[in-house]
C-alpha atoms as a PDB file:
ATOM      1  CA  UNK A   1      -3.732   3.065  15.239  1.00  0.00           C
ATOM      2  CA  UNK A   2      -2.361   3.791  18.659  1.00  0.00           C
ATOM      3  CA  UNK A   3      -2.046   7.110  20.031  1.00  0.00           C
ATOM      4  CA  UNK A   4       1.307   8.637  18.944  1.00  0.00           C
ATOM      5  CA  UNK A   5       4.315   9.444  21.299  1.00  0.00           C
ATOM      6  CA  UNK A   6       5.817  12.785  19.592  1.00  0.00           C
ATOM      7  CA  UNK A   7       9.294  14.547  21.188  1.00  0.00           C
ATOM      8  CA  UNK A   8      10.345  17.563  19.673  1.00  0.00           C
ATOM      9  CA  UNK A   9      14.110  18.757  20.205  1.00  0.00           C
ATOM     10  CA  UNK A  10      15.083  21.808  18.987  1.00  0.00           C
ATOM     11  CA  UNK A  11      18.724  21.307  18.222  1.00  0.00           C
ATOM     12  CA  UNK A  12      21.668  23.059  16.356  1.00  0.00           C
ATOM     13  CA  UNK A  13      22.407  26.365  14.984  1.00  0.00           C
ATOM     14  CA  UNK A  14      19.926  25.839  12.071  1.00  0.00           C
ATOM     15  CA  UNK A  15      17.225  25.851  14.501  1.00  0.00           C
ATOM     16  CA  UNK A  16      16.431  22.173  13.621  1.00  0.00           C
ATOM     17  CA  UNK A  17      13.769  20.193  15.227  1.00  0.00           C
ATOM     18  CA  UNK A  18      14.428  16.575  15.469  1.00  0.00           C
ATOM     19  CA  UNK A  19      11.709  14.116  16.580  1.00  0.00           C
ATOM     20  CA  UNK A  20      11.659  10.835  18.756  1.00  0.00           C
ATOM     21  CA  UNK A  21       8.072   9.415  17.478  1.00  0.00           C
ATOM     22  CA  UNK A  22       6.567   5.775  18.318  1.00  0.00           C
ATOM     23  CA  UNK A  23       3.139   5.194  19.592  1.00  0.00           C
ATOM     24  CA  UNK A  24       2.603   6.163  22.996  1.00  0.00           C
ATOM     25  CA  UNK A  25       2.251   2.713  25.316  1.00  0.00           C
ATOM     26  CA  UNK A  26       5.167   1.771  23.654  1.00  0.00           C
ATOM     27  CA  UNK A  27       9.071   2.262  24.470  1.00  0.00           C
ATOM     28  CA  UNK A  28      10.236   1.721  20.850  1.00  0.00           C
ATOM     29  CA  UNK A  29      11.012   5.510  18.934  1.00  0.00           C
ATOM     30  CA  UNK A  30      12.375   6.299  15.692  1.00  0.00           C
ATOM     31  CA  UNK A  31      14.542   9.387  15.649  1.00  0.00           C
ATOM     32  CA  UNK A  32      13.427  11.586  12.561  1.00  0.00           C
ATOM     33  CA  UNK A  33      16.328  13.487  11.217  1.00  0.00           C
ATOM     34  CA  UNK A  34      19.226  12.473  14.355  1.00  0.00           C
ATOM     35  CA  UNK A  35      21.788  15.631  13.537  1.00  0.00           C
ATOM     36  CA  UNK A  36      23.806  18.188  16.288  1.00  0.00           C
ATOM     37  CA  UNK A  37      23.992  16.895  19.421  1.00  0.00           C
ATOM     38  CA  UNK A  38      23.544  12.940  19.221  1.00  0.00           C
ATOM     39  CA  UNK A  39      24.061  13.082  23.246  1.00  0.00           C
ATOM     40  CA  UNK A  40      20.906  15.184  23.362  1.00  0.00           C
ATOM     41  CA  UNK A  41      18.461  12.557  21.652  1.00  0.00           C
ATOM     42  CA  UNK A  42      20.587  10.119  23.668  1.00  0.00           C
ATOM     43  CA  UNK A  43      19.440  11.714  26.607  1.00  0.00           C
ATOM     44  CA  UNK A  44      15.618  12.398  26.133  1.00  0.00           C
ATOM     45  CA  UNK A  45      15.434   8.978  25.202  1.00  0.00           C
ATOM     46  CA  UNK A  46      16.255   7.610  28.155  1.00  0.00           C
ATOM     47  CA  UNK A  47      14.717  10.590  30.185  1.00  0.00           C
ATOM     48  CA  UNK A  48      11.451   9.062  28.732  1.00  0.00           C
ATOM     49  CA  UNK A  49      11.983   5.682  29.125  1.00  0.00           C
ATOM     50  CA  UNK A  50      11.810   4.954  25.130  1.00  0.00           C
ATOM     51  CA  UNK A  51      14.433   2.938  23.052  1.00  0.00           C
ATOM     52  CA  UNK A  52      16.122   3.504  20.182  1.00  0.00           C
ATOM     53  CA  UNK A  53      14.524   1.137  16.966  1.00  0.00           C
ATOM     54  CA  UNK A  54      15.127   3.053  13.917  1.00  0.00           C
ATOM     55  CA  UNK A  55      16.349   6.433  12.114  1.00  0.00           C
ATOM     56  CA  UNK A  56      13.823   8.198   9.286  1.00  0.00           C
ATOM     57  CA  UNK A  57      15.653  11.047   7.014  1.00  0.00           C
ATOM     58  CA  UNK A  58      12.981  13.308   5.741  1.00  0.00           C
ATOM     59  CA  UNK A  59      15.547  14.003   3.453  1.00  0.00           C
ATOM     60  CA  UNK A  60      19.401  14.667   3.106  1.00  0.00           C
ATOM     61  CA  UNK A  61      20.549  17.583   3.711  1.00  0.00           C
ATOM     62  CA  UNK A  62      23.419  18.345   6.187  1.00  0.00           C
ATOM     63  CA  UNK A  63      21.721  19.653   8.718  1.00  0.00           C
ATOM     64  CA  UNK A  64      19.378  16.799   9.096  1.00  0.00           C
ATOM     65  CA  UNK A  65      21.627  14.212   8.888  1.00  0.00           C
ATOM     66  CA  UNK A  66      25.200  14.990  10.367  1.00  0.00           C
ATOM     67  CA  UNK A  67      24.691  12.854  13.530  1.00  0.00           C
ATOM     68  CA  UNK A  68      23.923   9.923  11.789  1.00  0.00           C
ATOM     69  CA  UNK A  69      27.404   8.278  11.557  1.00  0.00           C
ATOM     70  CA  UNK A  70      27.880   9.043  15.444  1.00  0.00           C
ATOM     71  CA  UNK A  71      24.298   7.465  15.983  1.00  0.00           C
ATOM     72  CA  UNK A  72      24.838   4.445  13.500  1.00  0.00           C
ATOM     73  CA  UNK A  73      28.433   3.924  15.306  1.00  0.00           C
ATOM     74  CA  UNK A  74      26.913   3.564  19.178  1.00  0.00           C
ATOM     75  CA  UNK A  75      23.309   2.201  17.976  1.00  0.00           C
ATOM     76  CA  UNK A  76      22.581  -0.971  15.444  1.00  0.00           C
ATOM     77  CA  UNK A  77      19.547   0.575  13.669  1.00  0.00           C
ATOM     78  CA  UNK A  78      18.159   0.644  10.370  1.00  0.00           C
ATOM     79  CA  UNK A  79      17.624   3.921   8.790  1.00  0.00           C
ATOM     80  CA  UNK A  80      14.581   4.573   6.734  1.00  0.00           C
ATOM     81  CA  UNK A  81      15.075   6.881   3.500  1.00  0.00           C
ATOM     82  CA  UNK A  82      13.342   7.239   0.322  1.00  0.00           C
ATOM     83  CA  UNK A  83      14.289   5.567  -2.643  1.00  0.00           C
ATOM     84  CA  UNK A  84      14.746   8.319  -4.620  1.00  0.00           C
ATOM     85  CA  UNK A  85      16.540   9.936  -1.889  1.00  0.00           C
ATOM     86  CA  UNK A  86      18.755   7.073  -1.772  1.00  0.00           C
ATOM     87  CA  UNK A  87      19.767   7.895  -5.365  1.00  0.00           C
ATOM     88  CA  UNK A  88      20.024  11.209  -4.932  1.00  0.00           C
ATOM     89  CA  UNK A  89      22.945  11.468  -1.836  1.00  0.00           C
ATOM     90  CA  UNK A  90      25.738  10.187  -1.823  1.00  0.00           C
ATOM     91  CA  UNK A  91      26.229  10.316   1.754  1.00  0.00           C
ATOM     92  CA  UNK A  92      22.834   8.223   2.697  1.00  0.00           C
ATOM     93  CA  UNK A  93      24.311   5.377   0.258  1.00  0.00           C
ATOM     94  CA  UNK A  94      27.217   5.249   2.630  1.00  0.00           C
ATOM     95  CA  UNK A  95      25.292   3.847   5.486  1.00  0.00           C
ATOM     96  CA  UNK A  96      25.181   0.496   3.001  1.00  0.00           C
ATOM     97  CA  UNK A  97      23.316  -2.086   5.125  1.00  0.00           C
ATOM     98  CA  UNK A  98      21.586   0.303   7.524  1.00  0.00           C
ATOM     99  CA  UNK A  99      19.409   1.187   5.187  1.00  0.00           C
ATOM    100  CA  UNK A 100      16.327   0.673   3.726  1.00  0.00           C
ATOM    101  CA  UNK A 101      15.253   2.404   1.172  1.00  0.00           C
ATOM    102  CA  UNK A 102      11.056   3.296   0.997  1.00  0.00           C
ATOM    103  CA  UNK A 103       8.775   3.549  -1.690  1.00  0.00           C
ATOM    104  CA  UNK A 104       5.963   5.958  -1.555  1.00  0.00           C
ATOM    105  CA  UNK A 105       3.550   5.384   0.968  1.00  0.00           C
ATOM    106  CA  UNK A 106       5.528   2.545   2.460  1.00  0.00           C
ATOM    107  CA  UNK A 107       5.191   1.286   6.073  1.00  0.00           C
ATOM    108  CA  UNK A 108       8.121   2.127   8.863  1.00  0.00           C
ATOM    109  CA  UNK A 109       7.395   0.304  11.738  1.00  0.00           C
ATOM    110  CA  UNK A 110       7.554   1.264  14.909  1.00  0.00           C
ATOM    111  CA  UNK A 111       7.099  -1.368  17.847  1.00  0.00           C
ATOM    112  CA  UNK A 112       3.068  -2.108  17.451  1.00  0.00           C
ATOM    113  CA  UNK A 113       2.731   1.008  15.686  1.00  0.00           C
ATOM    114  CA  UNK A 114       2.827   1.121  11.634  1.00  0.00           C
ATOM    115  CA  UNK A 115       3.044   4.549  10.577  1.00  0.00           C
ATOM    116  CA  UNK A 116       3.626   5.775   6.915  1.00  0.00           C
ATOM    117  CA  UNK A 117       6.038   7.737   4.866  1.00  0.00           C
ATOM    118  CA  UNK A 118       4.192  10.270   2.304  1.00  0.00           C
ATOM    119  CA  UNK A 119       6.752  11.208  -0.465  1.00  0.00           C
ATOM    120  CA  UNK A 120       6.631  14.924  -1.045  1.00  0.00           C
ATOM    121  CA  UNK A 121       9.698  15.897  -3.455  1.00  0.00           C
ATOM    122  CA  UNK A 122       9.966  19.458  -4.383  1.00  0.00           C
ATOM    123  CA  UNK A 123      13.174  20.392  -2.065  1.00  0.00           C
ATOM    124  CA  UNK A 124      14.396  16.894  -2.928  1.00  0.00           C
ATOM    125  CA  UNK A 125      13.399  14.363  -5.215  1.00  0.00           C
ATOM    126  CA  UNK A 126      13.041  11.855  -2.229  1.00  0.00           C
ATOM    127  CA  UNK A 127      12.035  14.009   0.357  1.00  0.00           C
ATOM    128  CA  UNK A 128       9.065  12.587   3.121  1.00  0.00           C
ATOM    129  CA  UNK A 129       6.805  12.758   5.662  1.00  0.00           C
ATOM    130  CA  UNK A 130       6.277  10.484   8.492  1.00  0.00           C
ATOM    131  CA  UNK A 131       2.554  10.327   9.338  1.00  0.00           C
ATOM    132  CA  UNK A 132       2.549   8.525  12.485  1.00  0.00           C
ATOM    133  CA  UNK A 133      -1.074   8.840  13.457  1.00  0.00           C
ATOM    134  CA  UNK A 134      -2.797  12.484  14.014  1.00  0.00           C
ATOM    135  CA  UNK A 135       0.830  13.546  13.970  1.00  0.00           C
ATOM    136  CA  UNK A 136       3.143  14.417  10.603  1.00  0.00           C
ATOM    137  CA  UNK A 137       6.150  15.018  10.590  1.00  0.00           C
ATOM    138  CA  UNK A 138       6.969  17.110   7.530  1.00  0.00           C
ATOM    139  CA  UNK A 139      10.699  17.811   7.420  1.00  0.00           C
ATOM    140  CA  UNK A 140      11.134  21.108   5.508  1.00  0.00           C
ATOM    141  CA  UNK A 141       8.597  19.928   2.735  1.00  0.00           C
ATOM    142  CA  UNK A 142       6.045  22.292   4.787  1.00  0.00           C
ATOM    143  CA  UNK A 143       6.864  24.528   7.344  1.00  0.00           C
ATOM    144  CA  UNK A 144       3.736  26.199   9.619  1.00  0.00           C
ATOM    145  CA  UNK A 145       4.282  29.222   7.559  1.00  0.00           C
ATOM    146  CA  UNK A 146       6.277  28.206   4.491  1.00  0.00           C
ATOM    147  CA  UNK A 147       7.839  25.450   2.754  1.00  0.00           C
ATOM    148  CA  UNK A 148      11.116  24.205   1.601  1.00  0.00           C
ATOM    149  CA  UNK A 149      13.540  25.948  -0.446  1.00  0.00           C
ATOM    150  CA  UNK A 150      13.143  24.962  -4.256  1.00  0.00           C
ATOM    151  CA  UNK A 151      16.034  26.266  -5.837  1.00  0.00           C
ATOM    152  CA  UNK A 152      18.741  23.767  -4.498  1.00  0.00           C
ATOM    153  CA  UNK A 153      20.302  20.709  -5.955  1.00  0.00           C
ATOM    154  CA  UNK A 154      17.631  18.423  -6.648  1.00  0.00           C
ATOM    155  CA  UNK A 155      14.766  21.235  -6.270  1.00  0.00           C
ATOM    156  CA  UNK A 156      11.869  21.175  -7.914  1.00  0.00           C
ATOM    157  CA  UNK A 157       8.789  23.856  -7.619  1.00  0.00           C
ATOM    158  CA  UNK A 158       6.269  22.005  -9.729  1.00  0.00           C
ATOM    159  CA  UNK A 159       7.106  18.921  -7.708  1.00  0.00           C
ATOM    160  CA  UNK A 160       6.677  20.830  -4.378  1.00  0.00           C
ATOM    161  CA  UNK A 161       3.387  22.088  -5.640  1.00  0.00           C
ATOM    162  CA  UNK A 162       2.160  18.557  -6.514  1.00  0.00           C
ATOM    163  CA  UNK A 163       3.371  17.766  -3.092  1.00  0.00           C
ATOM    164  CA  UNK A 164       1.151  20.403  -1.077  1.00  0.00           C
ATOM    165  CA  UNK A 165      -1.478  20.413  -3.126  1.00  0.00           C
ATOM    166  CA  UNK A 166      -2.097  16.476  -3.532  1.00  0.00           C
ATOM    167  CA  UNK A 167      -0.244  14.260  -1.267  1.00  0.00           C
ATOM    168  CA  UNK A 168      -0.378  17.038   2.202  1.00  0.00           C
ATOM    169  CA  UNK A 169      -4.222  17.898   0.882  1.00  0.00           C
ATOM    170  CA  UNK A 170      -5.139  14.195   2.331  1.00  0.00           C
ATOM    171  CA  UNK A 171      -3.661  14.795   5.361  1.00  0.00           C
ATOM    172  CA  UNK A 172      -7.160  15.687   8.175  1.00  0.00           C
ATOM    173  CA  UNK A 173      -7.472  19.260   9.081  1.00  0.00           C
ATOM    174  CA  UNK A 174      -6.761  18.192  13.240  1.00  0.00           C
ATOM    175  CA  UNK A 175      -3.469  16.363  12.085  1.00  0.00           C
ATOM    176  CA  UNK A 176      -0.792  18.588  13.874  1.00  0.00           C
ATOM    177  CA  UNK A 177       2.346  19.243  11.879  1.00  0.00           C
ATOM    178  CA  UNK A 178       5.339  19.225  13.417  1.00  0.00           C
ATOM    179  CA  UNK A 179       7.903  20.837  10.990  1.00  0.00           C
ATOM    180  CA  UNK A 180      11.860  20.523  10.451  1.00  0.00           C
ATOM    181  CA  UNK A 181      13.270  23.846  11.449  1.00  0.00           C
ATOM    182  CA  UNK A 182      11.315  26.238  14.234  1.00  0.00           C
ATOM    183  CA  UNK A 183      10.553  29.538  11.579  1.00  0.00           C
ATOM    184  CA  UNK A 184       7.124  29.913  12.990  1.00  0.00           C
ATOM    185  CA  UNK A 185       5.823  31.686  16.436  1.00  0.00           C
ATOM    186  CA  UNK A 186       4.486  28.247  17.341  1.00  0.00           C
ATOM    187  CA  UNK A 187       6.359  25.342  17.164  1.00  0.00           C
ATOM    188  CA  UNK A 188       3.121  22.742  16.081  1.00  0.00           C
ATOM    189  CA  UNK A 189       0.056  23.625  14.144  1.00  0.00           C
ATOM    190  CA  UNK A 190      -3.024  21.382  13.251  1.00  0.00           C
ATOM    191  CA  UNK A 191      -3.305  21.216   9.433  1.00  0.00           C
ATOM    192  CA  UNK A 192      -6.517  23.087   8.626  1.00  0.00           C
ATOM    193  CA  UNK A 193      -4.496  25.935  10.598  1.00  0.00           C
ATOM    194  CA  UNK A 194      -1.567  26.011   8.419  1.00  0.00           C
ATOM    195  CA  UNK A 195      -3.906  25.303   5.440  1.00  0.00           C
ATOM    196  CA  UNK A 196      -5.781  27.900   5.868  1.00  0.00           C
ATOM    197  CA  UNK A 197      -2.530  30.523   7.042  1.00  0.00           C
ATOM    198  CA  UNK A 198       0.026  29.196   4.723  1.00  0.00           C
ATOM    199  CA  UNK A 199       0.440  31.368   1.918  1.00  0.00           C
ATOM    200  CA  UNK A 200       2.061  28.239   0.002  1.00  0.00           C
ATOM    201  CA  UNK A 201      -1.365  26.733   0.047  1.00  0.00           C
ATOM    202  CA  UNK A 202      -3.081  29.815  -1.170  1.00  0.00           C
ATOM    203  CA  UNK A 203      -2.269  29.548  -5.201  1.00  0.00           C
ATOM    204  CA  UNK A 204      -4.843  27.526  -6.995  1.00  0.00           C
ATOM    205  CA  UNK A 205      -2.613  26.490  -9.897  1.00  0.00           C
ATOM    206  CA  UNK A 206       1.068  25.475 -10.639  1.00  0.00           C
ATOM    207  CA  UNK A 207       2.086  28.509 -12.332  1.00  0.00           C
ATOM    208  CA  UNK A 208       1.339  30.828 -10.241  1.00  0.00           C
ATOM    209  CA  UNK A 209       2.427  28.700  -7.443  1.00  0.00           C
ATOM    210  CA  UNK A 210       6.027  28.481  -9.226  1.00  0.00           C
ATOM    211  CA  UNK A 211       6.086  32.273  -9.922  1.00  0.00           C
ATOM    212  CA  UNK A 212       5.647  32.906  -5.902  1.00  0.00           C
ATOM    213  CA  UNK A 213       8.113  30.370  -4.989  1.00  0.00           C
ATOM    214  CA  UNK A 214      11.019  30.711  -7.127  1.00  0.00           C
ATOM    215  CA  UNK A 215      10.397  34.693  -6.671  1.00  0.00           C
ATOM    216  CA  UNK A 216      14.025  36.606  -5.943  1.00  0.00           C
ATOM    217  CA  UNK A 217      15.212  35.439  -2.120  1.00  0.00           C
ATOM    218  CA  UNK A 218      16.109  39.004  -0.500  1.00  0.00           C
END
């Protein structure tokens, strides 16, 4: 696996991050999550000599997905969503032929690179990570110190435990996680860090898990 190229913008008054991420001796990126300020990634793609070769939605939501039709209408790219996703928004079946739809574990490439998309539903049912390398790029399935919101439209707490506690629990301790919205006094963390800090990762069995994450939002 090549050594990944990760660029973090933080973008929007969400305090969204959104990524550029290819492997490192390459110029070709994919832009995880393109929403805001499409001008923005326009720019720090060029300021690093990359090149536009694909989109990745973590998931759909809004506010990680509003620039898409402004990218998609200056840039011929596909765009990389989860199935289940797929099914779930409306709006990501309205980019038709752009798409293409992921199963779990699937393969986006990237240039040379080949990195993978982990399916983590719990604040969607299609919600993923992009594990390009040492690096993942989680979305808001995990924050540094949290993780996403269950009690949405497609939500699911039991899903987002199975999510943490199966699929992220593969993921190496060094990996660094580089999150969806900047919540955290650090804006990347290795794993075994937010493993170890997270209280999300400190319940040891679904119930109590649910009871702590569905608990009354202040």
């Amino acid at each position: 696996m090549p050594d990944p190229y990760v660029r973090q913008l933080k973008l929007g008054p969400m305090d969204n991050f959104v990524y550029l991420v290819g492997a490192a001796d390459s110029p070709d990126v994919v832009v995880v999550d393109p929403a805001w300020d499409v001008a923005a990634i326009e720019q720090a793609v060029a300021e690093d000599g990359k090149r536009l070769a694909g989109a990745f939605v973590s998931h759909c939501h809004f506010d990680h997905i509003n620039g898409l039709p402004e990218l998609l209408s200056r840039h011929d790219l596909p765009v990389y969503a989860q199935r289940e996703e797929v099914a779930f928004s409306a709006e990501l079946r309205e980019l038709k032929d752009a798409l293409r739809p992921l199963g779990p574990g699937d393969v986006v490439p990237v240039g040379p690179a080949r990195f993978q998309a982990l399916h983590t539903p719990g604040h969607t049912p299609g919600s993923h990570c992009l594990l390009a390398g040492d690096s993942l790029v989680s979305g808001d399935t995990l924050f540094i110190n949290g993780c996403g919101r269950c009690d949405m439209k497609g939500g699911d707490p039991e899903a987002m435990y199975r999510s943490l506690s199966q699929v992220l629990l593969k993921v190496p301790d060094s990996t660094r996680l580089w999150p969806g919205h900047d919540y955290a006094d650090a804006p990347v963390a290795a794993m075994g860090d937010v493993r170890r800090l997270n209280p999300y990762f400190s319940y040891p069995d679904v119930a109590s898990f649910v009871a702590f994450r569905m608990r009354p939002r202040k």
